[in-house]
C-alpha atoms as a PDB file:
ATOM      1  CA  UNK A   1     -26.151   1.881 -48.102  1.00  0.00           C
ATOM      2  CA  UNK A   2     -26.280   5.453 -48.662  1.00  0.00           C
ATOM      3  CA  UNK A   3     -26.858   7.055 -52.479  1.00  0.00           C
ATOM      4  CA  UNK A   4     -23.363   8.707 -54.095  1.00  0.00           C
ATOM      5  CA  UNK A   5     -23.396  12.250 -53.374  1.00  0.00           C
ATOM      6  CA  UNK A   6     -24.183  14.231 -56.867  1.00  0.00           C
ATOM      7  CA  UNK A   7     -24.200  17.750 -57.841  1.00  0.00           C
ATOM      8  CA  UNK A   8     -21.053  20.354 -58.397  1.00  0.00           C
ATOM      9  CA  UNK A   9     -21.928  21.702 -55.210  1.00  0.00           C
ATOM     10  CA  UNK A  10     -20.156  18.486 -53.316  1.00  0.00           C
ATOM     11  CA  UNK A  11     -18.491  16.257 -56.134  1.00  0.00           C
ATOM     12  CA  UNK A  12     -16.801  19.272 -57.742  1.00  0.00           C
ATOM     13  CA  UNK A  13     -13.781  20.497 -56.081  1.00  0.00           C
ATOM     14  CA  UNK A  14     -13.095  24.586 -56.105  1.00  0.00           C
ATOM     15  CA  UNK A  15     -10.618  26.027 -57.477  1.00  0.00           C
ATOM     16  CA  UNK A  16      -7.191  26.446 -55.404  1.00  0.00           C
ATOM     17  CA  UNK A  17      -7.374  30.382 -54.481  1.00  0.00           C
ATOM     18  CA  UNK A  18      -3.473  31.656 -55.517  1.00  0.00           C
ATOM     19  CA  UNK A  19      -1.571  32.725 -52.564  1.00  0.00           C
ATOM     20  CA  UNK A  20       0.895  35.915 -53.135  1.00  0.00           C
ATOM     21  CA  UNK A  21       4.348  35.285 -51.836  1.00  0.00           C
ATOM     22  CA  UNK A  22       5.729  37.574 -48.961  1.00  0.00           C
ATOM     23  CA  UNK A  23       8.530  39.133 -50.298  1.00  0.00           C
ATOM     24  CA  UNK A  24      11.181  37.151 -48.622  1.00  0.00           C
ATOM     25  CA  UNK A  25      14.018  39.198 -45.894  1.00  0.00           C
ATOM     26  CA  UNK A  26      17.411  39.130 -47.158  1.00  0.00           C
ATOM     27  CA  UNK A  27      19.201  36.105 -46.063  1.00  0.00           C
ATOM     28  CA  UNK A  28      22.644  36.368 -44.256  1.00  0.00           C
ATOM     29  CA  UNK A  29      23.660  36.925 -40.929  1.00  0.00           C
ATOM     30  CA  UNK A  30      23.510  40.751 -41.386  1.00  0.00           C
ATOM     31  CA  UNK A  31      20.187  42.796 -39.814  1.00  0.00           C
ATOM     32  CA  UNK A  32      17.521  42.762 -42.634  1.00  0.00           C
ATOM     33  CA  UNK A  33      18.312  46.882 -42.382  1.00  0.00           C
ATOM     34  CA  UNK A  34      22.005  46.411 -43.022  1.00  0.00           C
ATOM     35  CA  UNK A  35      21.989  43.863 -45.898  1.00  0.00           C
ATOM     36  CA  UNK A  36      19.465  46.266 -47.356  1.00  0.00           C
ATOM     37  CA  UNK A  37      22.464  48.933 -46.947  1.00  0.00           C
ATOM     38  CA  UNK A  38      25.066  46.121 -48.712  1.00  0.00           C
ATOM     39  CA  UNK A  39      22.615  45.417 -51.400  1.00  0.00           C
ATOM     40  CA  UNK A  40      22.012  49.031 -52.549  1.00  0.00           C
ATOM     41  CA  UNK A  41      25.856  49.537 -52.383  1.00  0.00           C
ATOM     42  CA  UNK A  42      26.164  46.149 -54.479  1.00  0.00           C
ATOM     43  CA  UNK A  43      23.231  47.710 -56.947  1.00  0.00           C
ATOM     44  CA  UNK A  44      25.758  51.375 -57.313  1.00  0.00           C
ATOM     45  CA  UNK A  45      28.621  49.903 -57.665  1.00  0.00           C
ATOM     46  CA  UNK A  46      27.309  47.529 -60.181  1.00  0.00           C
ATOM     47  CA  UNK A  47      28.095  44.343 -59.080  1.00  0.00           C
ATOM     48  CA  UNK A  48      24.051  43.452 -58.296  1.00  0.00           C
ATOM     49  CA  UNK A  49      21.428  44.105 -60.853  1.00  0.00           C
ATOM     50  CA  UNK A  50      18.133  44.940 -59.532  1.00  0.00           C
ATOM     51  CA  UNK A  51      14.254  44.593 -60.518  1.00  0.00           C
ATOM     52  CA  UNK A  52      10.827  44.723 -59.425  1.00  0.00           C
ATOM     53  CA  UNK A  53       8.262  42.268 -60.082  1.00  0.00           C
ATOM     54  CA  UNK A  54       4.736  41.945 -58.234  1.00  0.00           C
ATOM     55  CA  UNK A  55       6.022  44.934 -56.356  1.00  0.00           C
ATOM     56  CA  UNK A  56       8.942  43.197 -55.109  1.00  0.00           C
ATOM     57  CA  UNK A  57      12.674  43.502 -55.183  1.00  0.00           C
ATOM     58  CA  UNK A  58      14.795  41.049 -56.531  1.00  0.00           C
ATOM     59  CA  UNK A  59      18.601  41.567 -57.339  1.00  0.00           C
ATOM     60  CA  UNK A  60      21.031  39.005 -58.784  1.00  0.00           C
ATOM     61  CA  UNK A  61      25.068  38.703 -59.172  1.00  0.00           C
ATOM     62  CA  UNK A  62      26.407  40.765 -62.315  1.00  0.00           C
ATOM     63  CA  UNK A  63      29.386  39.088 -61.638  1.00  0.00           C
ATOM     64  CA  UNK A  64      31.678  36.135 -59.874  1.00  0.00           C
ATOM     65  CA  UNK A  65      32.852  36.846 -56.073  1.00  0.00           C
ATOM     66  CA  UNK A  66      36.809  36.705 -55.897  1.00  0.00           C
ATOM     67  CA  UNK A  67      37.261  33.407 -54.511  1.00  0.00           C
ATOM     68  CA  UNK A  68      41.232  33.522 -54.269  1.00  0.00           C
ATOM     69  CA  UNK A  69      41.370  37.092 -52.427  1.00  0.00           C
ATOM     70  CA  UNK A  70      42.612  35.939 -49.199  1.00  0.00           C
ATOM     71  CA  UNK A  71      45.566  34.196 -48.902  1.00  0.00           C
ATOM     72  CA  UNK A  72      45.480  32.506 -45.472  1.00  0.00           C
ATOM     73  CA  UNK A  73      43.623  32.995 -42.072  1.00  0.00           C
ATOM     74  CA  UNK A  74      45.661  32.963 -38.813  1.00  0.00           C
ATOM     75  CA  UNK A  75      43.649  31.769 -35.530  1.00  0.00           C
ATOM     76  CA  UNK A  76      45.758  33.807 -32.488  1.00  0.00           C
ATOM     77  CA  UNK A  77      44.384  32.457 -29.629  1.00  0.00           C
ATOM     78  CA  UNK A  78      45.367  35.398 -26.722  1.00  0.00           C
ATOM     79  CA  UNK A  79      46.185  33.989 -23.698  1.00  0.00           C
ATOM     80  CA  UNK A  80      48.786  36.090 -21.862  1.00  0.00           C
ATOM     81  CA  UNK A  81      49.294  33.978 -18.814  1.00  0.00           C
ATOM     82  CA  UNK A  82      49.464  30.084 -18.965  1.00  0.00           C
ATOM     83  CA  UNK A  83      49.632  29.720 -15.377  1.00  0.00           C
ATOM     84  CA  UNK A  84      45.594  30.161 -15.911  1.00  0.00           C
ATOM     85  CA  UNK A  85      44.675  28.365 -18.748  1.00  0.00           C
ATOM     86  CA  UNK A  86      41.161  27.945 -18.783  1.00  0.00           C
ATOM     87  CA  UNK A  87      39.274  26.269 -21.427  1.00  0.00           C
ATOM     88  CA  UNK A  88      42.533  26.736 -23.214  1.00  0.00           C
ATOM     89  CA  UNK A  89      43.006  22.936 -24.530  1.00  0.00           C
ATOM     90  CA  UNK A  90      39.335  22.320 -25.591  1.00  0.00           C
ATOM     91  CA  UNK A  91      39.337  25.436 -27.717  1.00  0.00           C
ATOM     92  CA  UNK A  92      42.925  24.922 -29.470  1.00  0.00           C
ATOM     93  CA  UNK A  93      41.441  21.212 -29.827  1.00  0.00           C
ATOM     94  CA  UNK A  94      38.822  22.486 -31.462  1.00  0.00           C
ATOM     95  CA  UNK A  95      40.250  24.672 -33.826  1.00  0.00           C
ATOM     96  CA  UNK A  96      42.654  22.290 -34.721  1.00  0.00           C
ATOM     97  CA  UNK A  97      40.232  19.549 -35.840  1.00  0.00           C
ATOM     98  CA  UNK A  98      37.803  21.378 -37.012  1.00  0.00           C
ATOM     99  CA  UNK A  99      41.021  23.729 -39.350  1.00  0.00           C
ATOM    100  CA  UNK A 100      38.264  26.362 -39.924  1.00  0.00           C
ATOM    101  CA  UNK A 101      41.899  28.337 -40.122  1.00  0.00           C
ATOM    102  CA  UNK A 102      45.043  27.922 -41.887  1.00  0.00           C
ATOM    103  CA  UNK A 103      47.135  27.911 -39.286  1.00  0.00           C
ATOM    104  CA  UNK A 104      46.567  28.146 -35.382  1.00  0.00           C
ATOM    105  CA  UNK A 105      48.791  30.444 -33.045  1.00  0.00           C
ATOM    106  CA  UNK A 106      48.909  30.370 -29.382  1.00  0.00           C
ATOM    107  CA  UNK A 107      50.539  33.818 -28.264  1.00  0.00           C
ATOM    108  CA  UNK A 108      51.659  34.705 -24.608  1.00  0.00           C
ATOM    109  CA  UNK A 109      53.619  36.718 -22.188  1.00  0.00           C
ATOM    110  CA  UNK A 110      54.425  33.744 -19.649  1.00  0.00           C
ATOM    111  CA  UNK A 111      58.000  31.429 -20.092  1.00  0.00           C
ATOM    112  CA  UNK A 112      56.930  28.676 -21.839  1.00  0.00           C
ATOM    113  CA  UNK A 113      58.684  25.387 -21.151  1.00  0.00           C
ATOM    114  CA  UNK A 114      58.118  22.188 -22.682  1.00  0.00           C
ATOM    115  CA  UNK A 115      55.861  21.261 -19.907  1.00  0.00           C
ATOM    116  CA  UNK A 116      53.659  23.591 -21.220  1.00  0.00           C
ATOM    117  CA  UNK A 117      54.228  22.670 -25.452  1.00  0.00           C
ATOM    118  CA  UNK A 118      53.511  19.180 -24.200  1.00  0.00           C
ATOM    119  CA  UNK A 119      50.144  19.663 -22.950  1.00  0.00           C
ATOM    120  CA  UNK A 120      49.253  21.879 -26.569  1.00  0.00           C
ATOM    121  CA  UNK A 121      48.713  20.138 -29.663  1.00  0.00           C
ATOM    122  CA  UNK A 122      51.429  20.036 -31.766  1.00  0.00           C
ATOM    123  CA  UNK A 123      50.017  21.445 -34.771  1.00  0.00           C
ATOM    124  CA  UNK A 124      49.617  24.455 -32.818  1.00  0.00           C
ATOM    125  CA  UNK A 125      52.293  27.021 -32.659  1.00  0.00           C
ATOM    126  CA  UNK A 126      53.427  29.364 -29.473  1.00  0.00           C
ATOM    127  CA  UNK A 127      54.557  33.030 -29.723  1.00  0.00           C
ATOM    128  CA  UNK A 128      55.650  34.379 -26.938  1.00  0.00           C
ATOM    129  CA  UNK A 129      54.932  38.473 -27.543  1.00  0.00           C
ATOM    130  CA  UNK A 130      56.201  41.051 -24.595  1.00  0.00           C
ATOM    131  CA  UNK A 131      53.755  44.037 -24.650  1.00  0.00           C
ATOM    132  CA  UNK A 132      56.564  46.300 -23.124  1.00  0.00           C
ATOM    133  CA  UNK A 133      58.705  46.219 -26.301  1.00  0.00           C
ATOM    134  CA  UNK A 134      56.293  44.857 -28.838  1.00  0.00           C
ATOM    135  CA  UNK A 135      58.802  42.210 -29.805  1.00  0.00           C
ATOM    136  CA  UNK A 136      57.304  37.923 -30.854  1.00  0.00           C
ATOM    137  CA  UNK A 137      58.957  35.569 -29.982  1.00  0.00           C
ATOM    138  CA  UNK A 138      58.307  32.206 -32.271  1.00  0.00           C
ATOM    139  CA  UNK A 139      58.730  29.701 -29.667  1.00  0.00           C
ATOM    140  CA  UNK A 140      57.633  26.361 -31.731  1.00  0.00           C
ATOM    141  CA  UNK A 141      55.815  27.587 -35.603  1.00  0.00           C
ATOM    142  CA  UNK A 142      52.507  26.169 -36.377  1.00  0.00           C
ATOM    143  CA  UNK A 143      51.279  23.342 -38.721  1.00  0.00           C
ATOM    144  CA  UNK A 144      49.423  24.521 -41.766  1.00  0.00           C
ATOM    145  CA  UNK A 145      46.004  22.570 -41.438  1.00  0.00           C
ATOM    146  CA  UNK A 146      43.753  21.495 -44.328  1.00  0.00           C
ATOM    147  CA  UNK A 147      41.378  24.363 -44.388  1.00  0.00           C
ATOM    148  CA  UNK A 148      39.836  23.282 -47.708  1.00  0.00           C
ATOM    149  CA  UNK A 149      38.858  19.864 -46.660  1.00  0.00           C
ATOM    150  CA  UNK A 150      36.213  18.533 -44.588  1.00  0.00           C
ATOM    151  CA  UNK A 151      36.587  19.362 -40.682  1.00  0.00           C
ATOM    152  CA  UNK A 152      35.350  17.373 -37.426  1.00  0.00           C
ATOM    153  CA  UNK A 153      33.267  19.975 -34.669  1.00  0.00           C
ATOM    154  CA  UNK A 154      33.621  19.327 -31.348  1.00  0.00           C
ATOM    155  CA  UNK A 155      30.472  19.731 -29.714  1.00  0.00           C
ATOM    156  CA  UNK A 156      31.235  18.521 -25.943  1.00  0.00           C
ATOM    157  CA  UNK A 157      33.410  16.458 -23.922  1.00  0.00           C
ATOM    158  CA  UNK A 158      32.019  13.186 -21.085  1.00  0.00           C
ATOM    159  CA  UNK A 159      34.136  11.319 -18.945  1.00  0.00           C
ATOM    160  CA  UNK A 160      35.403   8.278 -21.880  1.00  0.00           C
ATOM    161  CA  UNK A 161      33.808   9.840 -24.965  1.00  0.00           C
ATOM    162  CA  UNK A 162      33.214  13.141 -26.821  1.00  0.00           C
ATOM    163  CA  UNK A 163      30.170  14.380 -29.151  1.00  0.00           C
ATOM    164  CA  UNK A 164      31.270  15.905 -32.193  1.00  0.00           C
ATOM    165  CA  UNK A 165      30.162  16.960 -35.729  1.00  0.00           C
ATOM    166  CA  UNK A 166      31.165  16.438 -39.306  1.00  0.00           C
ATOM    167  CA  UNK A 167      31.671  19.941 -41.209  1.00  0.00           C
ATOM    168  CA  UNK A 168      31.777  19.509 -44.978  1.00  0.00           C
ATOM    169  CA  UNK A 169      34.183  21.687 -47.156  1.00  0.00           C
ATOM    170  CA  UNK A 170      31.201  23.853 -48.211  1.00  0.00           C
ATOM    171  CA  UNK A 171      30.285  24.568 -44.799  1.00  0.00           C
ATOM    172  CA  UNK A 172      33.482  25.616 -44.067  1.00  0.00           C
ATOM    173  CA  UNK A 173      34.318  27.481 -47.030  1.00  0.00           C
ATOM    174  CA  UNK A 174      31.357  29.939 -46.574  1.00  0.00           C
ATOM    175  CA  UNK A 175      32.294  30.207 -42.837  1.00  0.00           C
ATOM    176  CA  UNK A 176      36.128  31.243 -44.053  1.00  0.00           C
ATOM    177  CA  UNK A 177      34.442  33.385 -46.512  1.00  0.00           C
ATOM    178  CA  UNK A 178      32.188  35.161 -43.536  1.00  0.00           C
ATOM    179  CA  UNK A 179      35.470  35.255 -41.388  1.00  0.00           C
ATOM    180  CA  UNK A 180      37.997  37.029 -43.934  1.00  0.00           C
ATOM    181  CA  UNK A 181      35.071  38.994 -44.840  1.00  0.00           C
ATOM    182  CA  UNK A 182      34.359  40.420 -41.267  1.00  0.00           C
ATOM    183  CA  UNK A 183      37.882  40.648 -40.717  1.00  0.00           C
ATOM    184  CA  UNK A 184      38.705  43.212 -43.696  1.00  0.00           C
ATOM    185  CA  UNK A 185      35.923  45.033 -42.776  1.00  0.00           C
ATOM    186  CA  UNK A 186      36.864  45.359 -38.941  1.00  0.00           C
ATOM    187  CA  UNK A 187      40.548  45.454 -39.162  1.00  0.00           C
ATOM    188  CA  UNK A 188      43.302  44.394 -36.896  1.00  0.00           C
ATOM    189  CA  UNK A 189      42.751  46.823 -34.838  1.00  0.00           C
ATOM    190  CA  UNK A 190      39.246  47.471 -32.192  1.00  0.00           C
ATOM    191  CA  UNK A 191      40.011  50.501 -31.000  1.00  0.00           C
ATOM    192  CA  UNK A 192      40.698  54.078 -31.890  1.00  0.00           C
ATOM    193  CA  UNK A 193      43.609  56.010 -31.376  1.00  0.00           C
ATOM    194  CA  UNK A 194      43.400  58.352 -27.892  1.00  0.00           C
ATOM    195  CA  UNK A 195      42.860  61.809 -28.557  1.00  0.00           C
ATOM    196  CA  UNK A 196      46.468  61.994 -26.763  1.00  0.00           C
ATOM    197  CA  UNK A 197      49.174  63.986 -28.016  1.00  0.00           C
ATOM    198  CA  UNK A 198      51.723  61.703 -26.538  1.00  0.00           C
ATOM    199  CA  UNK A 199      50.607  58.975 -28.814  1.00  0.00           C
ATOM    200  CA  UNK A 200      51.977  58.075 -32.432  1.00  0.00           C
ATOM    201  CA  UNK A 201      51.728  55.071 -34.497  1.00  0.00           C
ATOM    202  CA  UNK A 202      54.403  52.210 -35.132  1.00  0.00           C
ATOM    203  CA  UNK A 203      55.332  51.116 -38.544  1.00  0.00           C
ATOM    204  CA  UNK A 204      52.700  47.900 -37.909  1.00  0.00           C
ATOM    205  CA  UNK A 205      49.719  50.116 -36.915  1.00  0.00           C
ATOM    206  CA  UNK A 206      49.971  49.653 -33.198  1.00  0.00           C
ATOM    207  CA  UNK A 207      49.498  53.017 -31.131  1.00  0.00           C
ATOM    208  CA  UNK A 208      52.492  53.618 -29.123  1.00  0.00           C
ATOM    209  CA  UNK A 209      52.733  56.016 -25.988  1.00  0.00           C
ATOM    210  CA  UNK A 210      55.991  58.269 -25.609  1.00  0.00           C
ATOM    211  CA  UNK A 211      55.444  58.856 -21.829  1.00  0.00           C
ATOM    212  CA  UNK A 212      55.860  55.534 -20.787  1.00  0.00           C
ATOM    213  CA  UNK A 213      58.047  54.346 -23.872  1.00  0.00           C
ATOM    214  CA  UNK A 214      55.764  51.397 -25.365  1.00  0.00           C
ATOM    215  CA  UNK A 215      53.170  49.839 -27.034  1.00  0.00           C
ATOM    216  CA  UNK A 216      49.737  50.811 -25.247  1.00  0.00           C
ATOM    217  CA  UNK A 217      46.153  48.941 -25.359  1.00  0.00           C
ATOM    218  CA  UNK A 218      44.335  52.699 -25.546  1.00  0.00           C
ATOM    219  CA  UNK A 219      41.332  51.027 -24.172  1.00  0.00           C
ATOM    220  CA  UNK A 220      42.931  49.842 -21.047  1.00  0.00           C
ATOM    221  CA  UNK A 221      45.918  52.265 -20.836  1.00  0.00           C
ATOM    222  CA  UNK A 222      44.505  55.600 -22.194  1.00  0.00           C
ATOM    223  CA  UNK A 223      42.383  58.456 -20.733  1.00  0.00           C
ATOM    224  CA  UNK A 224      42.463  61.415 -18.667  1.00  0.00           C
ATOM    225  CA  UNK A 225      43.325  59.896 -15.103  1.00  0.00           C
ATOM    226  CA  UNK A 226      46.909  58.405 -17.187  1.00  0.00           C
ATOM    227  CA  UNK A 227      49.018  61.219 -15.480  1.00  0.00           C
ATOM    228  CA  UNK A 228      50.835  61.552 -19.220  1.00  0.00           C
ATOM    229  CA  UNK A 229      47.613  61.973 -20.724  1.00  0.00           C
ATOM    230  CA  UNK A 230      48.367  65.353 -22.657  1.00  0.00           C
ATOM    231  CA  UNK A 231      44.938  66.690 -24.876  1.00  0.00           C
ATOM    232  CA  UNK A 232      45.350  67.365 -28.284  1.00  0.00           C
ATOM    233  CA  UNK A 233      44.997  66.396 -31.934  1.00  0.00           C
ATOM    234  CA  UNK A 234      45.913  62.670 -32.745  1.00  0.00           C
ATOM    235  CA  UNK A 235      49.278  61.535 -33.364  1.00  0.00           C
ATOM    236  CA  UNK A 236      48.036  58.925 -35.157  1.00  0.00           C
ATOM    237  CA  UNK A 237      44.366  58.873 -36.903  1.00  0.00           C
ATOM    238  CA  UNK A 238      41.631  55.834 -38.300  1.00  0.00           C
ATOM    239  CA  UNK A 239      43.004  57.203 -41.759  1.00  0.00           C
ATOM    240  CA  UNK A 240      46.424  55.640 -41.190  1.00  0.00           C
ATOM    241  CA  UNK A 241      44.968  52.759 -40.278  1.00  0.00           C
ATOM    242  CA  UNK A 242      43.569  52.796 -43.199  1.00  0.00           C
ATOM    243  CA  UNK A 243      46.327  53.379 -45.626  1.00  0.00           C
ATOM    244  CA  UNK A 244      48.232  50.578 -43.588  1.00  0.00           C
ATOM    245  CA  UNK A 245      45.605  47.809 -44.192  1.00  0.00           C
ATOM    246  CA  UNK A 246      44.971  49.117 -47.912  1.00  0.00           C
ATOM    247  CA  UNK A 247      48.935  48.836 -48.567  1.00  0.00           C
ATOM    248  CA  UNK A 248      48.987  45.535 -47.214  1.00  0.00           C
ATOM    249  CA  UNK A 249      45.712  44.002 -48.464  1.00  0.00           C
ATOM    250  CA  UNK A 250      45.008  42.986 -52.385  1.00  0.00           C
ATOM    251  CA  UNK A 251      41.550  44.046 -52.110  1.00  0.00           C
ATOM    252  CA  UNK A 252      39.936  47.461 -51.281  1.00  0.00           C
ATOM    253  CA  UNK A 253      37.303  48.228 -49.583  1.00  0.00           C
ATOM    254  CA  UNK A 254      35.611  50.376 -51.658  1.00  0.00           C
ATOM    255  CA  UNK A 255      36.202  48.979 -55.083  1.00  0.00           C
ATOM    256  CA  UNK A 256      35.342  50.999 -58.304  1.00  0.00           C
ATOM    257  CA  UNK A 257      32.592  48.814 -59.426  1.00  0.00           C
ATOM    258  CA  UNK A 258      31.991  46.930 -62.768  1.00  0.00           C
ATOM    259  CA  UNK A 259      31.497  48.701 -65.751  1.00  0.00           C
ATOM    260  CA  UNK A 260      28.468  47.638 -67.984  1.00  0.00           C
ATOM    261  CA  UNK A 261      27.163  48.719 -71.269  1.00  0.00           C
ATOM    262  CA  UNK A 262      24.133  47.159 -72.976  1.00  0.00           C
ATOM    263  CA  UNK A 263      24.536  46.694 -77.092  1.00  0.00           C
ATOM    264  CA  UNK A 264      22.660  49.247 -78.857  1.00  0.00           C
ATOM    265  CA  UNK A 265      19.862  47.845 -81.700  1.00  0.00           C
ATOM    266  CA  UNK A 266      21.622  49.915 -83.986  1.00  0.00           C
ATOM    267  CA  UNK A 267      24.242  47.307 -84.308  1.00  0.00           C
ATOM    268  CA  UNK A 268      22.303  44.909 -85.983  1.00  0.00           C
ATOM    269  CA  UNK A 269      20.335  47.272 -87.953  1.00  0.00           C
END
């Protein structure tokens, strides 16, 4: 039987060395550069507050993010010729039980015939759009879904059964929040107007051509080998865009910020 061990050199146990904390990357799905941009323009404006500790920075909410700013988000699913559908019915499947969106749209340039609203889900709702004129068509006006509830992710489809996923209300309502969010920021529109002096905006934002008398895609339709392609200054510019979106949204993009004042001592002098 061997003798206890004695003596601080064995029996004792050191003391735990501290480890400093890394200071952690923003979280988000932005690039640790960008949400360093977002945070500094949160700190101006006032709606972060910001200090340093251990040679750190930490910044915390100054005030309460706008929960009710967005009214509803529309799914359009584009699919401008049925004939080819795709992967068509899996996605509109999944959007509709998982109701990430308020509503879900279906738009088109092919006939649609009930044939075709048969094999679509029926919350789902078909516009038929022609690109020529710019005109929609509501052909059968979507279900609103229950966006605020818990939704049902489907993750893949076997002969007889399919995997999916519970999604709780929180989950969903930060995803909503990233979507409106990126949304607002991008716009309804992913292009620029052509530097085309042929081109001019309709009342809705969409850049219209006057040589061929209709709504153009300017990524697709525009450039120098269109034989109406005439250079000059834009017709229409990113700054109408602009003023479209902030006339038609409640929130702007670059808000004012929050006004603080600290209470001087003197007050309770």
């Amino acid at each position: 039987m061997c003798p206890p061990r004695t003596g601080n050199r064995l029996g004792a146990r050191a003391p735990a060395r501290r480890r400093r904390r890394r200071p952690r990357e923003p979280r988000g799905d932005a690039r640790p550069e960008r949400a360093r941009d977002i945070a500094d323009a949160a700190v101006d404006r006032g709606f972060f507050a910001e200090e340093r500790r251990g040679g750190a920075r930490y910044v915390r909410k100054t005030t309460r993010y706008p929960d009710d700013w967005v009214r509803e988000l529309v799914a359009v699913e584009n699919k401008p010729d049925l004939g080819r559908p795709g992967d068509l019915r899996r996605q509109l499947r999944l959007d509709i039980g998982l109701a990430l969106f308020d509503r879900v749209v279906l738009a088109t340039e092919s006939h649609v015939t009930g044939a075709h609203l048969n094999r679509l889900p029926e919350a789902v709702g078909v516009w038929r759009f022609d690109p020529e004129t710019g005109e929609r068509e509501v052909v059968r006006t979507a279900t609103t879904l229950d966006a605020e509830g818990p939704g049902v992710e489907l993750l893949a489809e076997h002969p007889g059964r399919a995997d999916v996923a519970p999604v709780s209300a929180a989950e969903k309502a930060r995803k909503r929040r990233r979507v409106a969010e990126r949304a607002y920021g991008k716009g309804w529109r992913t292009y620029g107007f052509p530097g085309c002096a042929r081109c001019s905006a309709t009342a809705d934002g969409h850049p219209r051509c006057a040589y061929f008398d209709r709504v153009v895609n300017p990524v697709s339709d525009c450039g120098e080998d269109c034989p109406g392609w005439e250079p000059g200054e834009h017709a229409a510019t990113d700054a109408d865009g602009e003023a479209l979106r902030a006339e038609r949204t409640p929130w702007r993009r670059d808000p004012p910020g929050v006004a603080r004042r600290q209470a001087g001592l003197d007050r309770f002098g």
